[in-house]
N, C-alpha and C. Protein backbone atom coordinates (compact mmCIF):
# COMPACT_ATOMS: atom_id res chain seq x y z
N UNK A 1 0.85 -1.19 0.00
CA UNK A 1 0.00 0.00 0.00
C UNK A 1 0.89 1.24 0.00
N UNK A 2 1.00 1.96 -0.87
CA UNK A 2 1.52 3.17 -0.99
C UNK A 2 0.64 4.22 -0.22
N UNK A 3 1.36 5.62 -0.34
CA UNK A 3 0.44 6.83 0.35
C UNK A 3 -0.54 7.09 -0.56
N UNK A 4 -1.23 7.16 0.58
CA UNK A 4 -3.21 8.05 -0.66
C UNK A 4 -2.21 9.39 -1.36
N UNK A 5 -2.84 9.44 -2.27
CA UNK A 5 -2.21 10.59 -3.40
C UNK A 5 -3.03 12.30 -2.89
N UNK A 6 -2.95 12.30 -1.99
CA UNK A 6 -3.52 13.54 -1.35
C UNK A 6 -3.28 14.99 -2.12
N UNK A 7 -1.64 15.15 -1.89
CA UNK A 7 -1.45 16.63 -3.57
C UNK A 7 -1.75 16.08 -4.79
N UNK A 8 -1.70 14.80 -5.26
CA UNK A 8 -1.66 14.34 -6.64
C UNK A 8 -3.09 14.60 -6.71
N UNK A 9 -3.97 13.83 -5.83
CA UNK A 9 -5.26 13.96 -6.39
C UNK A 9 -5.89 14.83 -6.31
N UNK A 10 -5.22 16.20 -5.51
CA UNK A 10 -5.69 17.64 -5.50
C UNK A 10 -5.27 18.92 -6.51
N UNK A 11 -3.89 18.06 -7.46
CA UNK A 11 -3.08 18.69 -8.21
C UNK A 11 -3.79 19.31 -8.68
N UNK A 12 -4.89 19.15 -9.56
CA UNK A 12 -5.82 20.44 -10.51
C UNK A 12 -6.73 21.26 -9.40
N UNK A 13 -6.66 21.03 -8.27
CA UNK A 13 -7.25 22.31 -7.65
C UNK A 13 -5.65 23.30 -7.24
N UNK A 14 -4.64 22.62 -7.18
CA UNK A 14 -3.36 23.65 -6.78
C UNK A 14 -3.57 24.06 -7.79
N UNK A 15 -3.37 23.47 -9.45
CA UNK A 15 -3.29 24.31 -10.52
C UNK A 15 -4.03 25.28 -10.84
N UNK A 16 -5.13 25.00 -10.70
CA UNK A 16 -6.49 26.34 -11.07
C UNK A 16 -6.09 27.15 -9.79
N UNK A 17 -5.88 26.94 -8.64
CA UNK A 17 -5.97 28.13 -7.43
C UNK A 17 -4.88 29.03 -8.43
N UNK A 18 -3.44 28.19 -8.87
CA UNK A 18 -2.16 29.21 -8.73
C UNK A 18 -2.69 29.74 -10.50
N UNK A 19 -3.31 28.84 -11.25
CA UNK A 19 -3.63 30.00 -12.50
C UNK A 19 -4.52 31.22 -11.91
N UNK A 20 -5.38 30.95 -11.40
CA UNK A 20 -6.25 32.28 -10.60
C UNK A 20 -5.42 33.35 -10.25
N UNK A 21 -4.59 32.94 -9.48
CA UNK A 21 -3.43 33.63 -8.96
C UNK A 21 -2.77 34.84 -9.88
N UNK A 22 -1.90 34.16 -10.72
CA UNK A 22 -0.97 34.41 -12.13
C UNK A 22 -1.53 35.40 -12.47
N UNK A 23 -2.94 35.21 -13.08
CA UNK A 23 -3.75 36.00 -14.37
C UNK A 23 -4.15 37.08 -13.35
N UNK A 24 -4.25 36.88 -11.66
CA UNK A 24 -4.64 38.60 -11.29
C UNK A 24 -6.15 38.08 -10.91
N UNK A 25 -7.27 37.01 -11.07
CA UNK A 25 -7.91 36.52 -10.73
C UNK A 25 -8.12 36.81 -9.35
N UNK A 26 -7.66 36.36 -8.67
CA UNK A 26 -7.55 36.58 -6.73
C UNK A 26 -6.50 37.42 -6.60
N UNK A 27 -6.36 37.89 -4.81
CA UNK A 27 -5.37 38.69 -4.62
C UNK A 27 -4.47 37.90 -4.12
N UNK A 28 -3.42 38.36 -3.18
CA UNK A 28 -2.38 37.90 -3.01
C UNK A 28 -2.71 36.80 -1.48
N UNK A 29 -3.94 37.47 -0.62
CA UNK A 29 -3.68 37.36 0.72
C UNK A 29 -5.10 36.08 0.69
N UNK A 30 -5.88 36.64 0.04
CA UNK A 30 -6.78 35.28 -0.43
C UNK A 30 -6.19 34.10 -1.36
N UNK A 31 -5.00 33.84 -2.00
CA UNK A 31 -4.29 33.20 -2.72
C UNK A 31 -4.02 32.40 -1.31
N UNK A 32 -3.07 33.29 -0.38
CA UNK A 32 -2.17 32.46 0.51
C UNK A 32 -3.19 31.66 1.56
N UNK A 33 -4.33 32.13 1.62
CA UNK A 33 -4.94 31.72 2.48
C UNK A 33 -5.73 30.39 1.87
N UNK A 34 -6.21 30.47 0.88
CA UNK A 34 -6.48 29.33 0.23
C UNK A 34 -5.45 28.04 -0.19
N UNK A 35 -4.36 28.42 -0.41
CA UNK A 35 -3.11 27.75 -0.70
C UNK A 35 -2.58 26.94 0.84
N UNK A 36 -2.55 27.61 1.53
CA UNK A 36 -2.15 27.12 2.44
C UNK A 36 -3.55 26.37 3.11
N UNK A 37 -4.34 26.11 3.35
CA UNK A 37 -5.50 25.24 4.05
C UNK A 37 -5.47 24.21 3.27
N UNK A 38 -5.25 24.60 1.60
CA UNK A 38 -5.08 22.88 0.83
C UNK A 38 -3.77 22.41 1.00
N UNK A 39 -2.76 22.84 1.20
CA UNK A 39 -1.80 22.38 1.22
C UNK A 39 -0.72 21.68 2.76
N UNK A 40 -2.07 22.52 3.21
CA UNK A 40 -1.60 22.22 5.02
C UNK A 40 -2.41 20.46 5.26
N UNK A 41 -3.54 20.47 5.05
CA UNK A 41 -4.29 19.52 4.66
C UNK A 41 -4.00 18.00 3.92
N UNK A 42 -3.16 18.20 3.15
CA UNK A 42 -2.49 17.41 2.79
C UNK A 42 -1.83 17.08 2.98
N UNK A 43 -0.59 17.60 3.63
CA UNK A 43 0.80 17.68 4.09
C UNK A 43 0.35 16.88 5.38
N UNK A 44 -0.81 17.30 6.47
CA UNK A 44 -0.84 16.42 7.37
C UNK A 44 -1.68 14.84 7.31
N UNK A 45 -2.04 14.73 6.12
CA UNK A 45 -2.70 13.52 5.37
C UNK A 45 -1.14 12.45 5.32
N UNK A 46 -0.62 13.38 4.18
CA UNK A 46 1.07 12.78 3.83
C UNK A 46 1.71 12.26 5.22
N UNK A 47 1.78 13.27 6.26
CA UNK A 47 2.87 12.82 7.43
C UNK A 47 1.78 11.41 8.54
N UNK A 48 1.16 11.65 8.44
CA UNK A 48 -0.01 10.29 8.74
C UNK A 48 0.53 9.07 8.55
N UNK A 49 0.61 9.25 6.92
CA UNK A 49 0.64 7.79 6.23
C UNK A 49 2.54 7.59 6.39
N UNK A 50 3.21 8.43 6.58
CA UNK A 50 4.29 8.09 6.44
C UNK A 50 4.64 7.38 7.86
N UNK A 51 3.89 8.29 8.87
CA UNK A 51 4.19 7.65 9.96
C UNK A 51 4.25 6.53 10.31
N UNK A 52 3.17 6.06 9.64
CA UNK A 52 2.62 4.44 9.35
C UNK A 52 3.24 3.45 9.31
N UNK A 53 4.53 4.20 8.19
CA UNK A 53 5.90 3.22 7.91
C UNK A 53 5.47 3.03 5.91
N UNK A 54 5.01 4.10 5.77
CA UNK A 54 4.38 3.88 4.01
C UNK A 54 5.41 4.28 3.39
N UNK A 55 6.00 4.38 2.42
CA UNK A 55 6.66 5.24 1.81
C UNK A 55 6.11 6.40 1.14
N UNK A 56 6.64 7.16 0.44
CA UNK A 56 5.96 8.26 -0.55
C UNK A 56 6.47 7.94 -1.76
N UNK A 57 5.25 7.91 -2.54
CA UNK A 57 5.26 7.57 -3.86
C UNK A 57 6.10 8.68 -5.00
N UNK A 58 6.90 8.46 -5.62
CA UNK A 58 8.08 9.17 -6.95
C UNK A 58 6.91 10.13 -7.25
N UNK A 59 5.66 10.51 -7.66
CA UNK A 59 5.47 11.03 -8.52
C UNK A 59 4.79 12.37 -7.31
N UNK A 60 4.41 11.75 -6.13
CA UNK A 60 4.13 12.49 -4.65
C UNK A 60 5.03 13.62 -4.40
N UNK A 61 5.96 12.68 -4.48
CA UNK A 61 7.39 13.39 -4.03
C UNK A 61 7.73 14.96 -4.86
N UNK A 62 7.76 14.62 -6.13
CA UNK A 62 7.80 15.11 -7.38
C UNK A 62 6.84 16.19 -7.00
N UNK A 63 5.68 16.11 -7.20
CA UNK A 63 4.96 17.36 -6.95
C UNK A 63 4.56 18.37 -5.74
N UNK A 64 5.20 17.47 -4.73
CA UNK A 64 5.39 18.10 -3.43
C UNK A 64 6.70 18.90 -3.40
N UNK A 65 7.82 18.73 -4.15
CA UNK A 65 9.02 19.60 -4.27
C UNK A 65 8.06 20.66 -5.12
N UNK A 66 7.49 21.02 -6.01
CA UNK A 66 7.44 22.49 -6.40
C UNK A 66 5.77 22.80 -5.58
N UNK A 67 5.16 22.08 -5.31
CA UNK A 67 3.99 22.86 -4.19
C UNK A 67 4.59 23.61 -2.73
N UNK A 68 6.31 22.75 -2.68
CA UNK A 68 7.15 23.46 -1.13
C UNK A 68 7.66 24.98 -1.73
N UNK A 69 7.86 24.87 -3.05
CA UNK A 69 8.49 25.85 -3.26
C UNK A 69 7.36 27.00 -3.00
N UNK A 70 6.32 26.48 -3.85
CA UNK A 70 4.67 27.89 -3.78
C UNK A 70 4.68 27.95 -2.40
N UNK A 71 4.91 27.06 -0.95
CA UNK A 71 4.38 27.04 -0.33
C UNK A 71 5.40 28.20 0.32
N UNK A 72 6.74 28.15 0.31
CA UNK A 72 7.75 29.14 0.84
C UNK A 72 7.94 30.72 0.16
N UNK A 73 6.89 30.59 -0.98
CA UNK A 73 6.89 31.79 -1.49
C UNK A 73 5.84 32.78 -0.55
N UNK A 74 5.20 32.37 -0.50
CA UNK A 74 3.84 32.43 0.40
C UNK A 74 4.09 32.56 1.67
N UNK A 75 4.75 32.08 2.31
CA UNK A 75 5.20 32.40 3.23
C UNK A 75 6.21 33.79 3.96
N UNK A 76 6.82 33.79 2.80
CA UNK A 76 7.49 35.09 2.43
C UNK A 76 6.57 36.25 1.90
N UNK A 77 5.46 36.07 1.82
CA UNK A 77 4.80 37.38 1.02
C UNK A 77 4.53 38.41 2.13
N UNK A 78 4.34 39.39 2.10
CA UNK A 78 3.86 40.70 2.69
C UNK A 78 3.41 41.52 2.36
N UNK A 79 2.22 41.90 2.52
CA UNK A 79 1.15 43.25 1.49
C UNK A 79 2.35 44.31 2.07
N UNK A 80 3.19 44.57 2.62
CA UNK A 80 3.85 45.62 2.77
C UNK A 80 5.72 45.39 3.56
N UNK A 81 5.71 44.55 2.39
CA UNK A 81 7.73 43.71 2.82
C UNK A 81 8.50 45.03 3.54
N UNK A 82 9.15 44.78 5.22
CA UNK A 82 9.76 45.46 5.56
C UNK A 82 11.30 44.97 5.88
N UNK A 83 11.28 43.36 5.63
CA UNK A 83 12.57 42.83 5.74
C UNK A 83 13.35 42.13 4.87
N UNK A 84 14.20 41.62 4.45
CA UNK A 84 14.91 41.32 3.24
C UNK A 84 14.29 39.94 3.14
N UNK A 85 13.61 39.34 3.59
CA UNK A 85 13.13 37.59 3.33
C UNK A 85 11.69 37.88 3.21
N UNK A 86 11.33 39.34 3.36
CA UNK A 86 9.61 39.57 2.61
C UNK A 86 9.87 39.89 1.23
N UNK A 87 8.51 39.13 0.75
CA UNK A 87 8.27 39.32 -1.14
C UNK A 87 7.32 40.17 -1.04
N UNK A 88 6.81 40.87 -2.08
CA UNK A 88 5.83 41.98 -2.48
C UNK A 88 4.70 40.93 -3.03
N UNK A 89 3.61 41.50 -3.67
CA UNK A 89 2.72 40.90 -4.16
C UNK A 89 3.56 40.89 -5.82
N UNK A 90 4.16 41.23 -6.22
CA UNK A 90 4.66 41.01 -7.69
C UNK A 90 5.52 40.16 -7.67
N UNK A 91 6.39 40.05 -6.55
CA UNK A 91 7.04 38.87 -6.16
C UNK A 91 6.63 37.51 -6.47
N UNK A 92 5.84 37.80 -5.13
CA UNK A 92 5.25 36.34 -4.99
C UNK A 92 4.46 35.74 -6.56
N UNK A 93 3.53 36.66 -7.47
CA UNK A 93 3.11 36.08 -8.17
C UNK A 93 4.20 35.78 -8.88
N UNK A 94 5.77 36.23 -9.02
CA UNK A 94 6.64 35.72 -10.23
C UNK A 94 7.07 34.66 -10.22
N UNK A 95 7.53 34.67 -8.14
CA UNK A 95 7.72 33.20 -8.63
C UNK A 95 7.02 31.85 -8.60
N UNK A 96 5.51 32.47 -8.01
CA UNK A 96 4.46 31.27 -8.01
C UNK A 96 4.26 30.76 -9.88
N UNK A 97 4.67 31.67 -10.52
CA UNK A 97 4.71 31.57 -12.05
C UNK A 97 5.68 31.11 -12.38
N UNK A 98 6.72 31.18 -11.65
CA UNK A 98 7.66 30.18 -12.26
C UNK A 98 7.75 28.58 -12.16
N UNK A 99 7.31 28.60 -11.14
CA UNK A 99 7.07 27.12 -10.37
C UNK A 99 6.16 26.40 -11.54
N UNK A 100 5.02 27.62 -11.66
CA UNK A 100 4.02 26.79 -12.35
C UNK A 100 4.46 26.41 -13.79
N UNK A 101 5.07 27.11 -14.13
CA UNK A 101 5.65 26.67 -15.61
C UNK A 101 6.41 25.79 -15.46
N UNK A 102 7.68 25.50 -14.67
CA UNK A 102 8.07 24.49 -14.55
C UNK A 102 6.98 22.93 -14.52
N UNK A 103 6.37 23.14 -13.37
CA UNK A 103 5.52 21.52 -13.27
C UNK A 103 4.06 21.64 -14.32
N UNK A 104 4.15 22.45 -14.68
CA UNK A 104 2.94 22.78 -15.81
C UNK A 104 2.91 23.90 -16.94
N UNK A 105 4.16 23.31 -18.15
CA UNK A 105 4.72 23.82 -19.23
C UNK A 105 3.91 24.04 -19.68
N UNK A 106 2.52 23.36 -19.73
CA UNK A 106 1.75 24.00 -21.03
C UNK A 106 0.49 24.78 -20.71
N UNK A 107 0.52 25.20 -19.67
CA UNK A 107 -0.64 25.83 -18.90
C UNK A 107 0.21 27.87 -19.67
N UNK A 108 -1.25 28.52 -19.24
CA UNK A 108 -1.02 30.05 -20.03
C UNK A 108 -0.62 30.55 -18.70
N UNK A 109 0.07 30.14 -17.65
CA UNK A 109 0.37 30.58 -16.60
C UNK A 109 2.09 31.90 -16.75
């Protein structure tokens, strides 16, 4: 028994949240807030099953390295950056856009 596919099988709701995102759709602080409840959600689904003694599945893994990355961008954001490890809102959408192009080349992201 492998891990339930918790980001995998949520992958097209990360994707539509972070295209929403990109195109200017949502703002920055409703982005993070939505981003993070799916992604917190899962993450404690994931550490569950690992606990278990499951492994994590290659393709899990795989899409959990660039959802950590959205997830540390986000973390870094600030409607008003006063320290050198805060992003702006143009920030954060650049590099939530980069991520996304990476794991989803063919999206208009």
């Amino acid at each position: 028994m492998g891990i339930p596919l918790t980001y995998l099988a949520h992958e097209n709701q990360y994707r539509s949240l972070v295209s929403k995102f990109v195109s200017g759709q949502i703002d920055p602080s409703d982005f993070v807030d939505q981003y993070f409840a799916l992604w917190k959600c899962d993450r404690d689904a994931q550490w569950e099953h690992v606990d278990r003694g499951y492994p994590l599945d290659a393709q899990e893994q795989s899409l959990c390295g660039f959802l950590d990355r959205i997830f540390t961008a986000c973390d870094c954001y600030s409607d008003k950056p006063e320290s050198p490890h805060e992003i702006s809102e143009t920030q954060l959408r650049e590099a939530v856009a980069l991520v996304a192009r990476a794991r989803w080349p063919h999206d208009d992201t």
